[in-house]
Protein backbone atom coordinates (compact mmCIF):
# COMPACT_ATOMS: atom_id res chain seq x y z
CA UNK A 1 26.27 12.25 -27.87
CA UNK A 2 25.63 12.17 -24.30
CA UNK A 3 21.66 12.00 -25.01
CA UNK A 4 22.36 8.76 -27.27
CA UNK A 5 24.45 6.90 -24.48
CA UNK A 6 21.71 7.55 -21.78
CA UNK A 7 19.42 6.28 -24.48
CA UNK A 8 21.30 3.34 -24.97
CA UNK A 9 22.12 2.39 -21.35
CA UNK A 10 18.38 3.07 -20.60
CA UNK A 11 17.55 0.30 -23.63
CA UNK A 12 20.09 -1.79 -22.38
CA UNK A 13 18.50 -1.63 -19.26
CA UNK A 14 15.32 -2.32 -20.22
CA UNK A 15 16.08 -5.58 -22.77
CA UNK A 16 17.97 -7.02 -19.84
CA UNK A 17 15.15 -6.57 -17.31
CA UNK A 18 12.59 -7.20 -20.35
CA UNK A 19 14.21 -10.47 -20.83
CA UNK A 20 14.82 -11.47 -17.27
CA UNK A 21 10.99 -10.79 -16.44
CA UNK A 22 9.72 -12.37 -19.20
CA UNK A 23 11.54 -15.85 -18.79
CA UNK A 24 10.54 -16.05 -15.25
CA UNK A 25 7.18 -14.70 -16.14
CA UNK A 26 6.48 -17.87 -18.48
CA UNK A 27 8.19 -20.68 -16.67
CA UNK A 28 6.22 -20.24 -13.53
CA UNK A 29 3.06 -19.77 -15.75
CA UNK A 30 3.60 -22.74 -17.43
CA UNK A 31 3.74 -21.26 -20.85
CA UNK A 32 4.52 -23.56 -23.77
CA UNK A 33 8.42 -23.14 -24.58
CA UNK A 34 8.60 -22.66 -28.01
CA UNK A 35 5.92 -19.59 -27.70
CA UNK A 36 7.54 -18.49 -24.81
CA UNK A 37 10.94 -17.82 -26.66
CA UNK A 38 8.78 -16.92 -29.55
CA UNK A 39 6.96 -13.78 -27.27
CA UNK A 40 10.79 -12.76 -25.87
CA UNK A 41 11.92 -12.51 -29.13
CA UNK A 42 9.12 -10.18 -30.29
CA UNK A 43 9.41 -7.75 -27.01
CA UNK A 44 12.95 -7.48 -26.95
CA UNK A 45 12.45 -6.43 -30.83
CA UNK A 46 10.60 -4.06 -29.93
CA UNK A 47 12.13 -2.47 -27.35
CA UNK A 48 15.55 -2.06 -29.61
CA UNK A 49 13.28 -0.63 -32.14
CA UNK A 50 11.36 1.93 -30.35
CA UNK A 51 12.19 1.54 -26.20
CA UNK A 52 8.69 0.15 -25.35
CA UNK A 53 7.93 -2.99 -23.66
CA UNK A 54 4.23 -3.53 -24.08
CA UNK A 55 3.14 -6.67 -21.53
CA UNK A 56 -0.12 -8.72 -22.25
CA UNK A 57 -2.79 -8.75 -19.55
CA UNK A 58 -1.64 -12.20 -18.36
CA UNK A 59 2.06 -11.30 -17.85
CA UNK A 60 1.04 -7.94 -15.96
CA UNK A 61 -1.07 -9.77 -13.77
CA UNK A 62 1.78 -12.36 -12.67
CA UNK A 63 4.58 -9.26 -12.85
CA UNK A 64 1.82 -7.26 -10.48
CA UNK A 65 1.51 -10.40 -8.30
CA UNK A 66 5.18 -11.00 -7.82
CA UNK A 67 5.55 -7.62 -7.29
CA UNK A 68 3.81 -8.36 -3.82
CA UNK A 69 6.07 -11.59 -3.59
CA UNK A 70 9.25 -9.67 -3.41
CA UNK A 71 8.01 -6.85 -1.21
CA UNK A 72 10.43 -6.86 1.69
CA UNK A 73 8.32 -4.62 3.80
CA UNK A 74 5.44 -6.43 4.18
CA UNK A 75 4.65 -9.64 6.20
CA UNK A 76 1.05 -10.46 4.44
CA UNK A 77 3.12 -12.02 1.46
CA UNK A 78 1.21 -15.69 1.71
CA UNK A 79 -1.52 -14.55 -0.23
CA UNK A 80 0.64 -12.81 -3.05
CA UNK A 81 -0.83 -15.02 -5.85
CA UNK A 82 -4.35 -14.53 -4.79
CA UNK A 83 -4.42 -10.56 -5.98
CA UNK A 84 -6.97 -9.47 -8.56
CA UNK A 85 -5.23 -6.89 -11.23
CA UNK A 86 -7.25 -4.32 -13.11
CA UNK A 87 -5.33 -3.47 -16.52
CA UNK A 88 -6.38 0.47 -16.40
CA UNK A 89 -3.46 0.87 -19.02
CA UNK A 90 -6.14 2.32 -20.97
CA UNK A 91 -7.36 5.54 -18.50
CA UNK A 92 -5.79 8.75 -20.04
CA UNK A 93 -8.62 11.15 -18.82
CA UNK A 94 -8.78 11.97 -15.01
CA UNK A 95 -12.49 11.53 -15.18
CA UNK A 96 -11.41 7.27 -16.53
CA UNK A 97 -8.98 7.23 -13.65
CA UNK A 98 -11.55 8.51 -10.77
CA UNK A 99 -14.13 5.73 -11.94
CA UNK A 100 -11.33 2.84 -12.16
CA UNK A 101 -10.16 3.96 -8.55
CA UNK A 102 -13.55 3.69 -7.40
CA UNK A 103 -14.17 0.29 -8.87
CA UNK A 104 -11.05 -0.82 -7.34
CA UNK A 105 -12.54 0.76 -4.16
CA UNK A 106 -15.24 -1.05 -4.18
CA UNK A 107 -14.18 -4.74 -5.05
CA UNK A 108 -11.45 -4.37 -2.44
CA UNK A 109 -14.15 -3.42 0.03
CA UNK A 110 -16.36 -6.18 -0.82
CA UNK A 111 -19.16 -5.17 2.09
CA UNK A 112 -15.86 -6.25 4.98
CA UNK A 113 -14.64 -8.95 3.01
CA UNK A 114 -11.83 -7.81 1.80
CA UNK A 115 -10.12 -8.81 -1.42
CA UNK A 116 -6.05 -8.01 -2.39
CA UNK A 117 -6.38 -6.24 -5.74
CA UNK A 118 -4.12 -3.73 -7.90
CA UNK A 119 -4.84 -1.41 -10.10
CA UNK A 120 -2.26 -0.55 -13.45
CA UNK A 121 -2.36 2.32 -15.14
CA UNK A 122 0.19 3.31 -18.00
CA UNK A 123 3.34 3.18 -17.50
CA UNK A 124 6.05 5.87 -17.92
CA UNK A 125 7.42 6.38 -21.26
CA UNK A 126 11.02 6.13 -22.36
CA UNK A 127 11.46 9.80 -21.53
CA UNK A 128 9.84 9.61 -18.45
CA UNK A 129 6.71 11.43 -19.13
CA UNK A 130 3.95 9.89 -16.75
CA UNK A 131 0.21 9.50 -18.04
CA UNK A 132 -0.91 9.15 -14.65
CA UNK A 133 -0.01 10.04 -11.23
CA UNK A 134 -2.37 9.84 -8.18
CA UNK A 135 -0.88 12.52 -5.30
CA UNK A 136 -2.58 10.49 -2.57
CA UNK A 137 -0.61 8.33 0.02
CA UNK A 138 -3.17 5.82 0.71
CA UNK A 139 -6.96 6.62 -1.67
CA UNK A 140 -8.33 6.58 1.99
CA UNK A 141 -6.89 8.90 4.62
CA UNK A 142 -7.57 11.37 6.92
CA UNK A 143 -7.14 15.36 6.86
CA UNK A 144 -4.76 16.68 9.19
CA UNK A 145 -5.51 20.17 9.64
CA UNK A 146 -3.32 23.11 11.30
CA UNK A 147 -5.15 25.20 14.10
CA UNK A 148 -4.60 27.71 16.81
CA UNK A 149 -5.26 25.20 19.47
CA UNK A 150 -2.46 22.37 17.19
CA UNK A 151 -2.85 19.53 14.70
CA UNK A 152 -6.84 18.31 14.28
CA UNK A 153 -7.04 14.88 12.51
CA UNK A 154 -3.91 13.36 11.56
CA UNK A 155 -0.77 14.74 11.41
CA UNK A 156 1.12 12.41 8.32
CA UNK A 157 -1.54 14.19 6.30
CA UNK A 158 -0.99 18.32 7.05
CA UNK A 159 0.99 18.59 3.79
CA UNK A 160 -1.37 17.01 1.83
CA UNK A 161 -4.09 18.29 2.91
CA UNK A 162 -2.82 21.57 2.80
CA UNK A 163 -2.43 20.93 -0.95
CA UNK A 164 -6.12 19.92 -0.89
CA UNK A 165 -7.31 23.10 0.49
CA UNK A 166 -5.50 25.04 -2.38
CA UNK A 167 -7.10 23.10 -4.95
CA UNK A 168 -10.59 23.90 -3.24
CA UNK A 169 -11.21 21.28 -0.98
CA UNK A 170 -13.01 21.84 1.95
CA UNK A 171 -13.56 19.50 4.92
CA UNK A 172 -15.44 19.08 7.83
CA UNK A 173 -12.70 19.79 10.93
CA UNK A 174 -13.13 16.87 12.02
CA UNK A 175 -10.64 14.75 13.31
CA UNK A 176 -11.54 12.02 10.80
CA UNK A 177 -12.27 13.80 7.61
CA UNK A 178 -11.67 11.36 4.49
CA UNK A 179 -9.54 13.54 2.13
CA UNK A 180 -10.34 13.57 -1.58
CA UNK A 181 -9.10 11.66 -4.36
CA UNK A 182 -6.54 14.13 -6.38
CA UNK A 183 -5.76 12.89 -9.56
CA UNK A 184 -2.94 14.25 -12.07
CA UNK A 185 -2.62 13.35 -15.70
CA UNK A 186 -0.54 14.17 -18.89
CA UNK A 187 1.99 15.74 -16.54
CA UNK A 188 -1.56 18.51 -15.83
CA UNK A 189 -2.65 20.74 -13.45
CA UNK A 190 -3.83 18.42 -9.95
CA UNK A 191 -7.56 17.38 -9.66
CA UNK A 192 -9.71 16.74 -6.64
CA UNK A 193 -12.42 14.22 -6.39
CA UNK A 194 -14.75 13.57 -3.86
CA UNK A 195 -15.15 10.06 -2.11
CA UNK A 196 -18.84 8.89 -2.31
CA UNK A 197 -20.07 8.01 1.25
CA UNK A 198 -20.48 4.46 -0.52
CA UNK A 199 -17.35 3.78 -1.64
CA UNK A 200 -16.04 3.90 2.03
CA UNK A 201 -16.74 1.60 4.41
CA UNK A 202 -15.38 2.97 8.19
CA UNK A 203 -15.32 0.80 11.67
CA UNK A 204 -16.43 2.73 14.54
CA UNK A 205 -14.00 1.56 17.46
CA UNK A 206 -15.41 0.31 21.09
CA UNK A 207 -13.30 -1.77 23.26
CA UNK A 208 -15.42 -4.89 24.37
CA UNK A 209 -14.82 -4.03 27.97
CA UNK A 210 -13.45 -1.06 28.78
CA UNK A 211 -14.58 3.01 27.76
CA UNK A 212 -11.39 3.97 26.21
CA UNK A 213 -12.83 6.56 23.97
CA UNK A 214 -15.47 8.53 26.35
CA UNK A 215 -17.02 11.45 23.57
CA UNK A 216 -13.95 10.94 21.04
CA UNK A 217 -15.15 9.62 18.02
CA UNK A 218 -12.42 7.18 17.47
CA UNK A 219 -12.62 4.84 13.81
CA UNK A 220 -10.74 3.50 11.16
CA UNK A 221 -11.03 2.83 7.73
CA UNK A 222 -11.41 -0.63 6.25
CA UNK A 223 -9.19 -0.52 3.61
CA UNK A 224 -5.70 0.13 3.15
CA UNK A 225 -4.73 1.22 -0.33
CA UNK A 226 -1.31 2.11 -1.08
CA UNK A 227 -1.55 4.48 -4.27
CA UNK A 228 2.02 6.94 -4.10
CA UNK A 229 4.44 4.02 -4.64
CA UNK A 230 5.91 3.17 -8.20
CA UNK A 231 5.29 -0.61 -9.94
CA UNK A 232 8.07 -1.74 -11.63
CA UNK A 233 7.59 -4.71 -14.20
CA UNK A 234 10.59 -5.68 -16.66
CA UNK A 235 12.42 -2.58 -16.43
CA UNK A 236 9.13 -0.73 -17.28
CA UNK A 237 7.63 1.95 -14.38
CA UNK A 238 4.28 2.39 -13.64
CA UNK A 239 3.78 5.68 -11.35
CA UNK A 240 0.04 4.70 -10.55
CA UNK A 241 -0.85 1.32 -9.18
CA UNK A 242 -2.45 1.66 -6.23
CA UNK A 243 -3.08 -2.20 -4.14
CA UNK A 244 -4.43 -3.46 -1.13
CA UNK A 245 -4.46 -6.08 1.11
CA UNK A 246 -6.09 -6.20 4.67
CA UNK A 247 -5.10 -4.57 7.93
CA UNK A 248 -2.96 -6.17 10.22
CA UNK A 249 -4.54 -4.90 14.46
CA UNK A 250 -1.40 -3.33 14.73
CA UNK A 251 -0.97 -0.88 12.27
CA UNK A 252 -4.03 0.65 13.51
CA UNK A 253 -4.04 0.12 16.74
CA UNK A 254 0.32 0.49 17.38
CA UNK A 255 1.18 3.13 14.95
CA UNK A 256 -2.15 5.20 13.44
CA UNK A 257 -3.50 5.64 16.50
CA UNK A 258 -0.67 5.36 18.96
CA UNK A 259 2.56 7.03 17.09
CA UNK A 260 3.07 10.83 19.43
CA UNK A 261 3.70 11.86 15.47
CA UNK A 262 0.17 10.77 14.59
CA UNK A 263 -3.00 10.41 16.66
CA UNK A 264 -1.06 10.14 19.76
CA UNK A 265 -3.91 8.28 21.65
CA UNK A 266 -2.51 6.72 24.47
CA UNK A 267 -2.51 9.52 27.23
CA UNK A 268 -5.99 9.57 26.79
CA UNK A 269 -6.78 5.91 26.89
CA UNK A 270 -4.20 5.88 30.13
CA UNK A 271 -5.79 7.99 31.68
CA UNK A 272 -9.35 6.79 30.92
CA UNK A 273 -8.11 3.50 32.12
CA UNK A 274 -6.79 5.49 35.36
CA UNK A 275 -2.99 4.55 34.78
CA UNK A 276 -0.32 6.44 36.74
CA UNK A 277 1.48 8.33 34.15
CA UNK A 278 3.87 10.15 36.29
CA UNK A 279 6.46 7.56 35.50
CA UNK A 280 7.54 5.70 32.62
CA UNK A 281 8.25 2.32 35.09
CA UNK A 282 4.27 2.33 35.73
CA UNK A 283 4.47 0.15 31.53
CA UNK A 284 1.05 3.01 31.42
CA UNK A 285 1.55 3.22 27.36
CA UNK A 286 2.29 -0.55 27.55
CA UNK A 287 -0.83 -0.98 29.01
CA UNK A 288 -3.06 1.39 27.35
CA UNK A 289 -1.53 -0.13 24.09
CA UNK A 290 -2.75 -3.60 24.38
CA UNK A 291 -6.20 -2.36 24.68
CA UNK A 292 -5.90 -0.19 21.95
CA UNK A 293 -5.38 -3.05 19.79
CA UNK A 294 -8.04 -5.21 21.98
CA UNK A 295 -10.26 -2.79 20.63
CA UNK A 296 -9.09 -2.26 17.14
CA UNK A 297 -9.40 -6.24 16.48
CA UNK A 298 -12.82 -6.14 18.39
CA UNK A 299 -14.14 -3.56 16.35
CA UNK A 300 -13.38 -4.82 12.90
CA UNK A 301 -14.62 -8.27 13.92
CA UNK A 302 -17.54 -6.65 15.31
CA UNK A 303 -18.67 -4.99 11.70
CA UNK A 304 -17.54 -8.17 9.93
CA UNK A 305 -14.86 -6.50 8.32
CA UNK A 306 -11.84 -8.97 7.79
CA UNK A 307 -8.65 -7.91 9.83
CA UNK A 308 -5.57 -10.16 11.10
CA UNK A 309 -3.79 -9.76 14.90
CA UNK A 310 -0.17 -9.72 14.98
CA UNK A 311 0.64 -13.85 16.00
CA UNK A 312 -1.59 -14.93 13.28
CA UNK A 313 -0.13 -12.80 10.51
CA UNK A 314 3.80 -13.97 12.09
CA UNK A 315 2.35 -17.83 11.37
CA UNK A 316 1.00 -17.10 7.79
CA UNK A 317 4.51 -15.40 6.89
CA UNK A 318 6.23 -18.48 8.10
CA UNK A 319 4.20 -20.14 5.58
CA UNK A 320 5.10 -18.61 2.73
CA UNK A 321 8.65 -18.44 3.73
CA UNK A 322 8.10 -22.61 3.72
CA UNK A 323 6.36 -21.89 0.64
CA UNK A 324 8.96 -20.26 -1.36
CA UNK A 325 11.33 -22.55 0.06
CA UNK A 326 9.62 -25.46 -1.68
CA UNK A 327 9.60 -23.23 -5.07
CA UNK A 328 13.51 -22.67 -4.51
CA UNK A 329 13.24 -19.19 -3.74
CA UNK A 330 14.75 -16.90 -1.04
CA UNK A 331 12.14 -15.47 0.88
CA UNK A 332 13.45 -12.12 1.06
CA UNK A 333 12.78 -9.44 4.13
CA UNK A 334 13.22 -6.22 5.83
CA UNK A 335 13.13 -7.37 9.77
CA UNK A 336 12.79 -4.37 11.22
CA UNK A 337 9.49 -3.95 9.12
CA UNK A 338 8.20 -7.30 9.09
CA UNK A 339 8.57 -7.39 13.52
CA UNK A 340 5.29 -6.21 14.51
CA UNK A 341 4.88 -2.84 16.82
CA UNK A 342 3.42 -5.07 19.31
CA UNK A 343 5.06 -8.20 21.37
CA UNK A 344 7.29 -8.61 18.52
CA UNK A 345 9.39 -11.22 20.64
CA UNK A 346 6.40 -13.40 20.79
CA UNK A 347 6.94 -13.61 16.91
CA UNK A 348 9.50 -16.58 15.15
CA UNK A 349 10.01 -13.05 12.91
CA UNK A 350 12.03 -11.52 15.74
CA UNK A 351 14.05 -14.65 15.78
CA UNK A 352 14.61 -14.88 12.41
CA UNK A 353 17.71 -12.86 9.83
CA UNK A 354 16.06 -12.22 6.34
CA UNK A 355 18.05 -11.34 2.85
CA UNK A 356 17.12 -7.74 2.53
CA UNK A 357 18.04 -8.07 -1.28
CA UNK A 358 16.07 -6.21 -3.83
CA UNK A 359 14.70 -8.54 -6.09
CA UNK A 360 11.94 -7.16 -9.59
CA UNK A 361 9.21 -6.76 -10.02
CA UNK A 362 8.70 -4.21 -6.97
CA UNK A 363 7.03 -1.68 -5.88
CA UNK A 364 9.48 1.44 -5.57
CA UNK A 365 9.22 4.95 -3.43
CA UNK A 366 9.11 7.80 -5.87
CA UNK A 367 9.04 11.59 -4.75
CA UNK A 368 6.05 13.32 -3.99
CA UNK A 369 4.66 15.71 -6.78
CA UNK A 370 3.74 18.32 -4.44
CA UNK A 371 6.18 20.41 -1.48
């Protein structure tokens, strides 16, 4: 009895999502009425008759799309509608998924033109089994590796990579070893995959004025592709739908490289700069952070690979707050995410209260598959 009533309340759930979606879906596509009503009809039969809410390619793409519309934690929203969605509904081998990960790689890449794209695989059924699951945070990262002398590379990644390791891997030592694609399927044993040298593009930093970096090979990735986080659509989960937009200077050049949890690459850069670090009132990581990002933004522009500082990305979420204002929708907004690392006073964001409501389709945080 108790197995029927969480079937029920999940079917519930799902025809009232379903339904929601679907009417949204169509009126800001434009669809014809009557063959709106006439589609809603047929998926919310279908999901009393068997639980499964199968979406056409065109209501995926606008479900993916608004998906980035409602995310709370991210300030890049203005371009939401301009995202390219693979349907990879189709990839049930891991082989399938590594090549549709690489595609998506390399149209998001674009030789430093970068293009906002998401990539769908199948979503979770009823009972929760999930076809596909990708154990990577981002499908570009770098190894953080534990040694005698401390952390080498990154330290967000030591778990991971530790799990990489055990499945075979093997990396340079550098500080900036890419990590491998691992791929899981069917609810299977983990995979590893290698990442071609040409499906990564990298930007070797240099600030325009200053040695910061002396022999450390400081870079960055051009691409940042979320691939952990959950799509939901309608009431239906997808656990693999990794997406991309374009780095904003900051991320880079505030938290990657900056964070004492992470690269931790201001005492360097202070002291290259000859900073007096014996006191906190010297503003030495203030300092040595603003040319951090100098050079991140440098850098990037340098290889012609598109990046966006901190003021101009503040300007183009006004926008589409204004934007969704004209549509007669709440702009919704985490502020303590949207305020950039850097100067956020400088910002009409730090100025600004946002709605942190939740509001679907979304992406969602789901537990890592590994310890």
């Amino acid at each position: 009895m108790e197995t029927n009533f969480c079937a029920r309340e999940t079917n519930e759930y799902l025809l009232s999502e379903a339904e929601k979606f679907l009417r949204t879906c169509h009126r800001e596509l434009g669809t014809d009425p009557g063959g709106s009503e006439l589609r809603i009809a047929q998926a919310l039969e279908r999901i009393r008759s068997d639980g499964r809410l199968d979406l056409a390619y065109e209501e995926l793409e606008h479900g993916a799309r608004m998906a980035w519309r409602n995310a709370n934690r991210c300030i890049g929203r203005l371009f939401w509608n301009r995202m390219t969605v693979f349907d990879a509904r189709e990839c049930v081998t891991e082989e399938q998924v590594y090549e549709a990960l690489l595609r998506h790689l390399a149209y998001a890449t674009n030789g430093g033109e970068i293009r906002p794209a998401i990539t769908v695989f199948g979503p979770a059924s009823p009972s929760g089994e999930e076809p596909v699951r990708i154990w990577n945070h981002q499908l570009l990262r770098y190894a953080g590796y534990e040694t005698a002398e401390g952390i080498v590379g990154d330290p967000a990644s030591v778990a991971f990579t530790r799990v990489c390791l055990d499945l075979g891997w093997r990396g340079a030592g550098t500080p900036f070893d890419l990590l491998p694609l691992v791929i899981q399927t069917a609810g299977g044993a983990p995979r590893w995959f290698p990442l071609p040298a040409s499906a990564v593009l990298e930007v070797p930093l240099r600030h325009p004025e200053l040695d910061l970096f002396g022999s450390f090979p400081a870079k960055w990735y051009a691409v940042p592709v979320i691939s952990d986080m959950a799509l939901e659509i309608g009431g239906v989960r997808y656990p693999a739908a990794p997406f991309n937009g374009w780095y904003m200077g900051t991320e880079i050049g505030a938290r990657n490289l900056s964070d004492d949890r992470r690269y931790n690459l201001l005492p360097m850069i202070a002291d290259r700069m000859g900073l007096d670090r014996s006191r906190a009132s010297t503003l030495w990581k203030d300092r040595a952070l603003v040319e951090l990002n100098v050079a991140v933004l440098h850098s990037f522009r340098a290889a012609g690979v598109t990046i966006v500082d901190h003021h101009t990305a503040a300007q183009q979420f006004k926008s589409f707050v204004r934007n969704e204002e004209k549509e007669g929708r709440n702009a919704t907004g985490r502020w303590s995410w949207l305020i950039p690392p850097l100067s956020p006073a400088t910002t009409d964001i730090f100025h600004t209260s946002y709605d942190d409501a939740t509001v679907m389709p979304g992406f969602v945080y789901q537990d890592r598959p590994y310890s």
